[in-house]
C-alpha atoms as a PDB file:
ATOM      1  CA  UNK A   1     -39.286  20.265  -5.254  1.00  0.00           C
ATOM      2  CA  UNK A   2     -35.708  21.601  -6.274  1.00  0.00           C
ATOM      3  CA  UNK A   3     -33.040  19.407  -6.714  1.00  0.00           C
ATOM      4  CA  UNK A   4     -29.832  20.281  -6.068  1.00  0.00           C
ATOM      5  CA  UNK A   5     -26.463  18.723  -7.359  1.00  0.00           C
ATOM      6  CA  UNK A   6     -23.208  18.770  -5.152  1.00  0.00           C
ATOM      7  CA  UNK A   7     -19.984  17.789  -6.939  1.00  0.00           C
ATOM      8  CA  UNK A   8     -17.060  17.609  -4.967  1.00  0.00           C
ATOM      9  CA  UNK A   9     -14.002  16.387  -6.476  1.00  0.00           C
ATOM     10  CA  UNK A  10     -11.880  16.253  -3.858  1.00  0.00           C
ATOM     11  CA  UNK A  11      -8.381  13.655  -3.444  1.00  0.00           C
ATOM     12  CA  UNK A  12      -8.148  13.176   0.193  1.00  0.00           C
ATOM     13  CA  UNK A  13     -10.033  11.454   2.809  1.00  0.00           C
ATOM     14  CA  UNK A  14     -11.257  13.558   4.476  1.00  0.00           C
ATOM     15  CA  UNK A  15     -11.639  16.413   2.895  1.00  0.00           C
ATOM     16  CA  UNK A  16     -11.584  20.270   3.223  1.00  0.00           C
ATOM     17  CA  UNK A  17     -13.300  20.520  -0.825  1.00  0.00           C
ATOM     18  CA  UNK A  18     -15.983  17.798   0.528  1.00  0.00           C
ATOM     19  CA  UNK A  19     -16.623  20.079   3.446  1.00  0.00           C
ATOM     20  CA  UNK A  20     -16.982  23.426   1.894  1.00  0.00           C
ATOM     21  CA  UNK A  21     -19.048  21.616  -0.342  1.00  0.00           C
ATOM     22  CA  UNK A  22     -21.214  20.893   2.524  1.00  0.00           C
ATOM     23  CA  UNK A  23     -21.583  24.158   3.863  1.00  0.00           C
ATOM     24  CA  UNK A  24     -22.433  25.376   0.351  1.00  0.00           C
ATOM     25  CA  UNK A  25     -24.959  23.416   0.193  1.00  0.00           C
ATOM     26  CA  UNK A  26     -26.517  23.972   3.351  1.00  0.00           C
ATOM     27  CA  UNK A  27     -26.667  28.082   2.504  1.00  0.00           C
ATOM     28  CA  UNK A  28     -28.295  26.966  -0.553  1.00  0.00           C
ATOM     29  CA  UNK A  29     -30.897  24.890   1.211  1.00  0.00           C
ATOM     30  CA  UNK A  30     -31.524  27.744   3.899  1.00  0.00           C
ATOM     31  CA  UNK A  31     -31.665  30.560   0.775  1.00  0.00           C
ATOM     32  CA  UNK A  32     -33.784  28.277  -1.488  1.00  0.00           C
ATOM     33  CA  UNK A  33     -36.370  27.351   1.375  1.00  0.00           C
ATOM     34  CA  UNK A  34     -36.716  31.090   2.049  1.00  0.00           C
ATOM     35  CA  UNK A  35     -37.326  31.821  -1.471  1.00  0.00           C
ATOM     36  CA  UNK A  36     -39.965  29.656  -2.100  1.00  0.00           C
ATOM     37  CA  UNK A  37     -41.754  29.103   1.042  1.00  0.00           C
ATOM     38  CA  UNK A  38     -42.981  25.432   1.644  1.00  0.00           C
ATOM     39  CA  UNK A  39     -40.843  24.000  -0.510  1.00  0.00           C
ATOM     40  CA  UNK A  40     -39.008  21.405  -0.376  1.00  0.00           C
ATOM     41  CA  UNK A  41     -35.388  21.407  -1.389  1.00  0.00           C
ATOM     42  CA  UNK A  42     -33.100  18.188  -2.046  1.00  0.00           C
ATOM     43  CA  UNK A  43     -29.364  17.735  -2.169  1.00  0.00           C
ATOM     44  CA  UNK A  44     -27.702  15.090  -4.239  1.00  0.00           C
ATOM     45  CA  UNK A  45     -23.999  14.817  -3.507  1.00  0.00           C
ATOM     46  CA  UNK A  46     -21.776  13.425  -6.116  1.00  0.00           C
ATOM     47  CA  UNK A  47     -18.144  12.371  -5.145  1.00  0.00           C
ATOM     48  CA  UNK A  48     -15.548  11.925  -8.125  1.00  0.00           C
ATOM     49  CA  UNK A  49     -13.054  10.578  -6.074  1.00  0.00           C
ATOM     50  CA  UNK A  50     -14.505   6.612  -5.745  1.00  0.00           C
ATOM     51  CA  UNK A  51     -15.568   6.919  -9.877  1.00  0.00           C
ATOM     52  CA  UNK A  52     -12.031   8.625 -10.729  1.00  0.00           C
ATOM     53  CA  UNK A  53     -11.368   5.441 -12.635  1.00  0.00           C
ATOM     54  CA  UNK A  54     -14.621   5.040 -14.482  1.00  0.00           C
ATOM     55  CA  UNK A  55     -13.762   8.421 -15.254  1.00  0.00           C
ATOM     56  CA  UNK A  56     -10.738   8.448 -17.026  1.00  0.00           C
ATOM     57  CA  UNK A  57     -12.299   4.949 -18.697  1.00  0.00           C
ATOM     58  CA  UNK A  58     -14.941   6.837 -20.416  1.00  0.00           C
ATOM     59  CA  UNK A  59     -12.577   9.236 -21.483  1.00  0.00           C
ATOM     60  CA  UNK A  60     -10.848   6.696 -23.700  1.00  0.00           C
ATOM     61  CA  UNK A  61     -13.753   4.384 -24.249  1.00  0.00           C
ATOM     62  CA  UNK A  62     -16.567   6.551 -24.589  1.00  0.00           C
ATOM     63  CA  UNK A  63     -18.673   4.679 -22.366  1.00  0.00           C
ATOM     64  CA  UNK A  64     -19.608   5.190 -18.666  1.00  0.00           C
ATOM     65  CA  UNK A  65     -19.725   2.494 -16.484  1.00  0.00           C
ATOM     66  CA  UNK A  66     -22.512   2.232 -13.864  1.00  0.00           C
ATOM     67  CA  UNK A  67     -21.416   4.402 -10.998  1.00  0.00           C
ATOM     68  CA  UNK A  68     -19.955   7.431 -13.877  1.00  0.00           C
ATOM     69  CA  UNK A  69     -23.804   7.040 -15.613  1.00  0.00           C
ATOM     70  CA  UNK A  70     -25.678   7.884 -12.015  1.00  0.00           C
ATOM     71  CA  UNK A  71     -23.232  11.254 -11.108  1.00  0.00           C
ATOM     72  CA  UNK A  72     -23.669  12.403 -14.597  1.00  0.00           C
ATOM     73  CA  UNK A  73     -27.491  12.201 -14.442  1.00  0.00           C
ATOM     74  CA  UNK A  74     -27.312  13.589 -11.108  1.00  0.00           C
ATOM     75  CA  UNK A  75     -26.270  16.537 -12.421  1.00  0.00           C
ATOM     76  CA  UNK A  76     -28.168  16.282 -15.797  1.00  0.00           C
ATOM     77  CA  UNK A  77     -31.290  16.028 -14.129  1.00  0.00           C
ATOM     78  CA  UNK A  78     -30.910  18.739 -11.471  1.00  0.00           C
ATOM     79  CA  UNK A  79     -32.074  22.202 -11.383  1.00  0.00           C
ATOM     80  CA  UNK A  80     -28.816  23.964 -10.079  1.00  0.00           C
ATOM     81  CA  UNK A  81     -25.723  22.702  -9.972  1.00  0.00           C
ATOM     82  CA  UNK A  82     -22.753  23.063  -6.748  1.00  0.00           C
ATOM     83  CA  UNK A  83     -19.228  22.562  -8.178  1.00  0.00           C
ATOM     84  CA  UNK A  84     -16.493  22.406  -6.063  1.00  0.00           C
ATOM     85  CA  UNK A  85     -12.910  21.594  -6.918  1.00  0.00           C
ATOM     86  CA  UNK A  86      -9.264  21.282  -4.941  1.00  0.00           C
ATOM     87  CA  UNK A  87      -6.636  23.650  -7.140  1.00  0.00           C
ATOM     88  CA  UNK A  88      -2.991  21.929  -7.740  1.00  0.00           C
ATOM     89  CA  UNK A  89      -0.665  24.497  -9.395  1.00  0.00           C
ATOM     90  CA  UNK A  90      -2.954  27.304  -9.999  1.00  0.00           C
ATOM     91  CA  UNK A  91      -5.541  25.232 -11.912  1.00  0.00           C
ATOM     92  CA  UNK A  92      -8.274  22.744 -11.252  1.00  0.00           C
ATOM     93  CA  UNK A  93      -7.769  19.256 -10.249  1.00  0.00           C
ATOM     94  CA  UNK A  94      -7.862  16.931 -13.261  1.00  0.00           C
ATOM     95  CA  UNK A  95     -10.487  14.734 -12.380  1.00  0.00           C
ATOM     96  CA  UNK A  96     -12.849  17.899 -11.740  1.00  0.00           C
ATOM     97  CA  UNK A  97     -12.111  18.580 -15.767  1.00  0.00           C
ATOM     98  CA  UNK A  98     -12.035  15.215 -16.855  1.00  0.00           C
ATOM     99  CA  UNK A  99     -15.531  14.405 -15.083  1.00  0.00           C
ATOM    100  CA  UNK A 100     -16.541  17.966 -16.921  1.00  0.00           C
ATOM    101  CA  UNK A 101     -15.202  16.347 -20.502  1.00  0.00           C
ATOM    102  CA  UNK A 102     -17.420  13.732 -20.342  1.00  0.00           C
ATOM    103  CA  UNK A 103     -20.618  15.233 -19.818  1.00  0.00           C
ATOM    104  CA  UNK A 104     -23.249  15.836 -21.814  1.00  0.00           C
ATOM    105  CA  UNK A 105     -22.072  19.483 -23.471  1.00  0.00           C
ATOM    106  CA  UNK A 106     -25.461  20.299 -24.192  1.00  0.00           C
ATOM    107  CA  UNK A 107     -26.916  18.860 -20.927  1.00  0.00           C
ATOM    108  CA  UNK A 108     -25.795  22.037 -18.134  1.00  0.00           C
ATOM    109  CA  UNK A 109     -27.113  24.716 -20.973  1.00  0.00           C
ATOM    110  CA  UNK A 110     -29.111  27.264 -18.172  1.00  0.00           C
ATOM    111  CA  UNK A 111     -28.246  25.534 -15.376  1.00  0.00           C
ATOM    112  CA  UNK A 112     -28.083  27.349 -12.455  1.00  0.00           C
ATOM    113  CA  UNK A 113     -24.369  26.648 -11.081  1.00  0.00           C
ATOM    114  CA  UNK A 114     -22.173  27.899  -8.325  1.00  0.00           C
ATOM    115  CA  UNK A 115     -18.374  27.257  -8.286  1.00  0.00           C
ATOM    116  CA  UNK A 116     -16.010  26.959  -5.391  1.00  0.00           C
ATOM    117  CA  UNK A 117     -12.645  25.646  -4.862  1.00  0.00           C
ATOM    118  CA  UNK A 118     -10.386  25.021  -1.839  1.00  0.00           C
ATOM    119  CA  UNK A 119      -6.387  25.398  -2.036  1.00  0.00           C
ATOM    120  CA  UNK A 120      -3.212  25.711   0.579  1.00  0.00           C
ATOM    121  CA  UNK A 121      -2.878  29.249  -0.493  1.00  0.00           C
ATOM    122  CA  UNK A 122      -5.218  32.294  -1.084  1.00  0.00           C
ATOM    123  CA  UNK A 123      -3.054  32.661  -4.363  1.00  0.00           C
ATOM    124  CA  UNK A 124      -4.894  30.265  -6.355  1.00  0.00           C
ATOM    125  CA  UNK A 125      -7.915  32.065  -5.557  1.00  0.00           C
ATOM    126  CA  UNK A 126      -8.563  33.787  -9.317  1.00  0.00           C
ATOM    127  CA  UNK A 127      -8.545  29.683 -10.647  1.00  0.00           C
ATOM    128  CA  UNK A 128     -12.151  29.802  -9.879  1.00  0.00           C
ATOM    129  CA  UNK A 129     -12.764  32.620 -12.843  1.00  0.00           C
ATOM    130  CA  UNK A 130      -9.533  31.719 -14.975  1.00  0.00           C
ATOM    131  CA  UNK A 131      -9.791  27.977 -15.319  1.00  0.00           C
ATOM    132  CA  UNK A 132     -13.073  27.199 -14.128  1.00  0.00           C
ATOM    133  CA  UNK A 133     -15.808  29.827 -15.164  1.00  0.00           C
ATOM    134  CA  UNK A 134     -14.642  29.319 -18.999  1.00  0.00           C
ATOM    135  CA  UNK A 135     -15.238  25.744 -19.129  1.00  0.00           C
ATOM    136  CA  UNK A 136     -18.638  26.337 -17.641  1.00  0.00           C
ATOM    137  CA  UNK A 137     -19.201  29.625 -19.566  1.00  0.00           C
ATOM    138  CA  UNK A 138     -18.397  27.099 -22.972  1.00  0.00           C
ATOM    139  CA  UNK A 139     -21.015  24.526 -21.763  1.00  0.00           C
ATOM    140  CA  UNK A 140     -23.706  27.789 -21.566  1.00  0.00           C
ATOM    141  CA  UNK A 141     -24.484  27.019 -17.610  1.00  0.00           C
ATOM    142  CA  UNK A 142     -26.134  29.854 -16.024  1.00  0.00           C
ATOM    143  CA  UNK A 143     -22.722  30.401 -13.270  1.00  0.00           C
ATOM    144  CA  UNK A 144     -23.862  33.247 -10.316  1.00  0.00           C
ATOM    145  CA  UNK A 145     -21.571  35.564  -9.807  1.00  0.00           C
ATOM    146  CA  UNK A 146     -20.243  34.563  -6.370  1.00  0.00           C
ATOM    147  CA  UNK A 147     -17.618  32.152  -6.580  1.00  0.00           C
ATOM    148  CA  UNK A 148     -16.082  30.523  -3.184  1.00  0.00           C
ATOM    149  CA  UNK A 149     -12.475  30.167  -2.501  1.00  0.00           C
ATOM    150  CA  UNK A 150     -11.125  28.769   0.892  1.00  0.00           C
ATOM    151  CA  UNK A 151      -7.666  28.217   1.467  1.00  0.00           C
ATOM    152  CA  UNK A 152      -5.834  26.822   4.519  1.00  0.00           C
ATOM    153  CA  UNK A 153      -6.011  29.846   6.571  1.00  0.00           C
ATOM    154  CA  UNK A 154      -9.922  30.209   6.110  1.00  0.00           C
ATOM    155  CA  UNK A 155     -10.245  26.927   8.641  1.00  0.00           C
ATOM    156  CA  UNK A 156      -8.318  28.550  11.107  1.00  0.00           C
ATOM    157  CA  UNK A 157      -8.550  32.367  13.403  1.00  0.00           C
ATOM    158  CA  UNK A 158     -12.574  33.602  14.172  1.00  0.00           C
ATOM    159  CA  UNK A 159     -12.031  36.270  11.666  1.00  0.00           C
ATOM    160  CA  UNK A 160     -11.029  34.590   8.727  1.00  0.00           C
ATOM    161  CA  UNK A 161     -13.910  31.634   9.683  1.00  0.00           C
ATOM    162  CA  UNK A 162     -16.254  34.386   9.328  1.00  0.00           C
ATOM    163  CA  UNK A 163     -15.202  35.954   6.310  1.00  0.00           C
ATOM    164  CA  UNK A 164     -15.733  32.531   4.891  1.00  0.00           C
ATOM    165  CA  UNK A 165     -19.193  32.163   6.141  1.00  0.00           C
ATOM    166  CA  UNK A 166     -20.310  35.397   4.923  1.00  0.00           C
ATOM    167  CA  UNK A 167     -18.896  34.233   1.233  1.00  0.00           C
ATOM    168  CA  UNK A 168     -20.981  31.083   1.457  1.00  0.00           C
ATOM    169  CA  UNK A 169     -23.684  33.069   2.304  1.00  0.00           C
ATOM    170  CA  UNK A 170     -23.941  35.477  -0.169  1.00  0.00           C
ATOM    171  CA  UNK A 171     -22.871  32.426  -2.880  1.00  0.00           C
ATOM    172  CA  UNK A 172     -26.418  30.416  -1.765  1.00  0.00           C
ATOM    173  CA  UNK A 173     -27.934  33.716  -2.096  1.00  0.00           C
ATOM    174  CA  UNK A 174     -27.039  33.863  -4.962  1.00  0.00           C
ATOM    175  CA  UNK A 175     -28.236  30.186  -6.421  1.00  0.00           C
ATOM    176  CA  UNK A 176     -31.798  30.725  -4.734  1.00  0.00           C
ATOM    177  CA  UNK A 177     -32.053  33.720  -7.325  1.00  0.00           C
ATOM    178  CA  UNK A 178     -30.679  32.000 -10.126  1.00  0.00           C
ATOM    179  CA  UNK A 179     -33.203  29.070  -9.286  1.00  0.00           C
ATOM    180  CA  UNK A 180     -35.926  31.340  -9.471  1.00  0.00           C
ATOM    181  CA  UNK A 181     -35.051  32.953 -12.338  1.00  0.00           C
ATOM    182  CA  UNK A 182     -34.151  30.121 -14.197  1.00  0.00           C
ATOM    183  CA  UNK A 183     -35.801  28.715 -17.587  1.00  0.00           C
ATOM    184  CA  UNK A 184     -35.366  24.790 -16.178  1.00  0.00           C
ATOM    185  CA  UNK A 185     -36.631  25.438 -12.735  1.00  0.00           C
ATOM    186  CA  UNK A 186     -40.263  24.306 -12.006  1.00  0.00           C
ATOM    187  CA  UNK A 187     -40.811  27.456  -9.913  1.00  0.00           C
ATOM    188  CA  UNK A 188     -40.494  29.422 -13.367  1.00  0.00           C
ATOM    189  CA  UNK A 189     -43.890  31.808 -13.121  1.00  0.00           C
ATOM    190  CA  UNK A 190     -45.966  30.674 -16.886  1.00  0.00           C
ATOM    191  CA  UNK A 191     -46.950  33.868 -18.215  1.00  0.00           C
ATOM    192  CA  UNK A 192     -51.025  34.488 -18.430  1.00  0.00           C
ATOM    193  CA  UNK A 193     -52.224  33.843 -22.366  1.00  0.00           C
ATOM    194  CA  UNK A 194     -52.339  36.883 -24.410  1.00  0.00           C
ATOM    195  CA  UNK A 195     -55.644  38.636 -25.009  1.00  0.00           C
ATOM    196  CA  UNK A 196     -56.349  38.012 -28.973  1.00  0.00           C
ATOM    197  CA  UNK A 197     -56.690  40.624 -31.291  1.00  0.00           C
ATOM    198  CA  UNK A 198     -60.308  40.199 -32.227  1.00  0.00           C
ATOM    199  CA  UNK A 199     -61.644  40.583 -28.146  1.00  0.00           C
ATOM    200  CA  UNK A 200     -59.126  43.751 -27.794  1.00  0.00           C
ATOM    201  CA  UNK A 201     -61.346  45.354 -31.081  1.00  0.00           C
ATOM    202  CA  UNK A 202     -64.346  44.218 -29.529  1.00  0.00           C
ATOM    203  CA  UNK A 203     -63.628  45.877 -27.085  1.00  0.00           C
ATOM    204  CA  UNK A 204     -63.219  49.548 -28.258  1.00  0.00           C
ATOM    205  CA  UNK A 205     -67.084  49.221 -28.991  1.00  0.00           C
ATOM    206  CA  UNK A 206     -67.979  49.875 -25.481  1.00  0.00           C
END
């Protein structure tokens, strides 16, 4: 089984970074279960909004209350990671980077992650490799190269819908093959044991 973790860490209720979240994780479903046949794939969604508190708690305590503990080993425990975030003045949200500063550093190291964002304007679209990909790139998680940005206008006309869809695609593309190729996934192939050196002499006596 794969287990996948959804973080959305959106403000509003509802929410457009709670839906793209969605549909990222349903592309990663339908690439995953193509990529490993009979399979079974599941999705763990983690919202920061109701723990924003025990958040910022832990940040100046050090400890993590009840419902903090359970996202963070939601995503500790998962093979690939979905991280999506709002962007507020050409950066992440806060409580995206505060829920980032207290996890375990050492805990994504590998993980297979994808990162989206959602914003009003397609001009916070480079936030997801400026301020995001670094943080994650300084934790050592293995990030695919797709990232997803949606902004307003994405929602709205047939055209730009599709655009969208073809980006979430192509991003759960994407996390199937960095799944597979993984060193944490269980679906890593074990190598067959080397022949020793004594029965590869032996041999040359035929």
């Amino acid at each position: 089984m794969t287990t996948i973790a959804v973080v959305s860490a959106g403000l509003s209720e509802p929410s457009s970074t709670r839906l793209l979240a969605d549909r990222l994780a349903a592309a990663a479903v339908t690439a995953v279960s193509a990529d490993q046949p009979g399979g079974t794939v599941d999705v763990r969604h983690v919202e920061l909004r109701p723990i924003a508190h025990e958040i910022i708690d832990a940040m100046l305590t050090g400890f993590a209350a009840p419902g903090l503990a359970a996202a963070q080993r939601t995503v500790l425990e998962a093979d690939a990671l979905v991280f999506v975030t709002p962007v507020f003045t050409a950066g992440v949200s806060g409580l995206a980077k505060s829920f980032l500063d207290v996890l375990d550093k050492d805990g994504v190291t590998d993980l297979p992650v994808l990162l989206a964002a959602t914003g009003g304007t397609a001009r916070h679209s480079l936030a997801i490799d400026h301020a995001l990909r670094p943080v994650f790139a300084y934790l050592r998680a293995a990030v695919v190269p797709t990232g997803v940005f949606a902004a307003t206008d994405d929602w709205g006309s047939e055209a730009d819908s599709a655009a969208l869809d073809a980006r979430i695609r192509r991003a759960g593309v994407d996390l199937a093959w960095a799944i597979r190729a993984s060193r944490r996934s269980p679906q890593q192939e074990t190598l067959a044991a080397p022949t020793d050196f004594a029965s590869l002499l032996g041999g040359l006596g035929h």
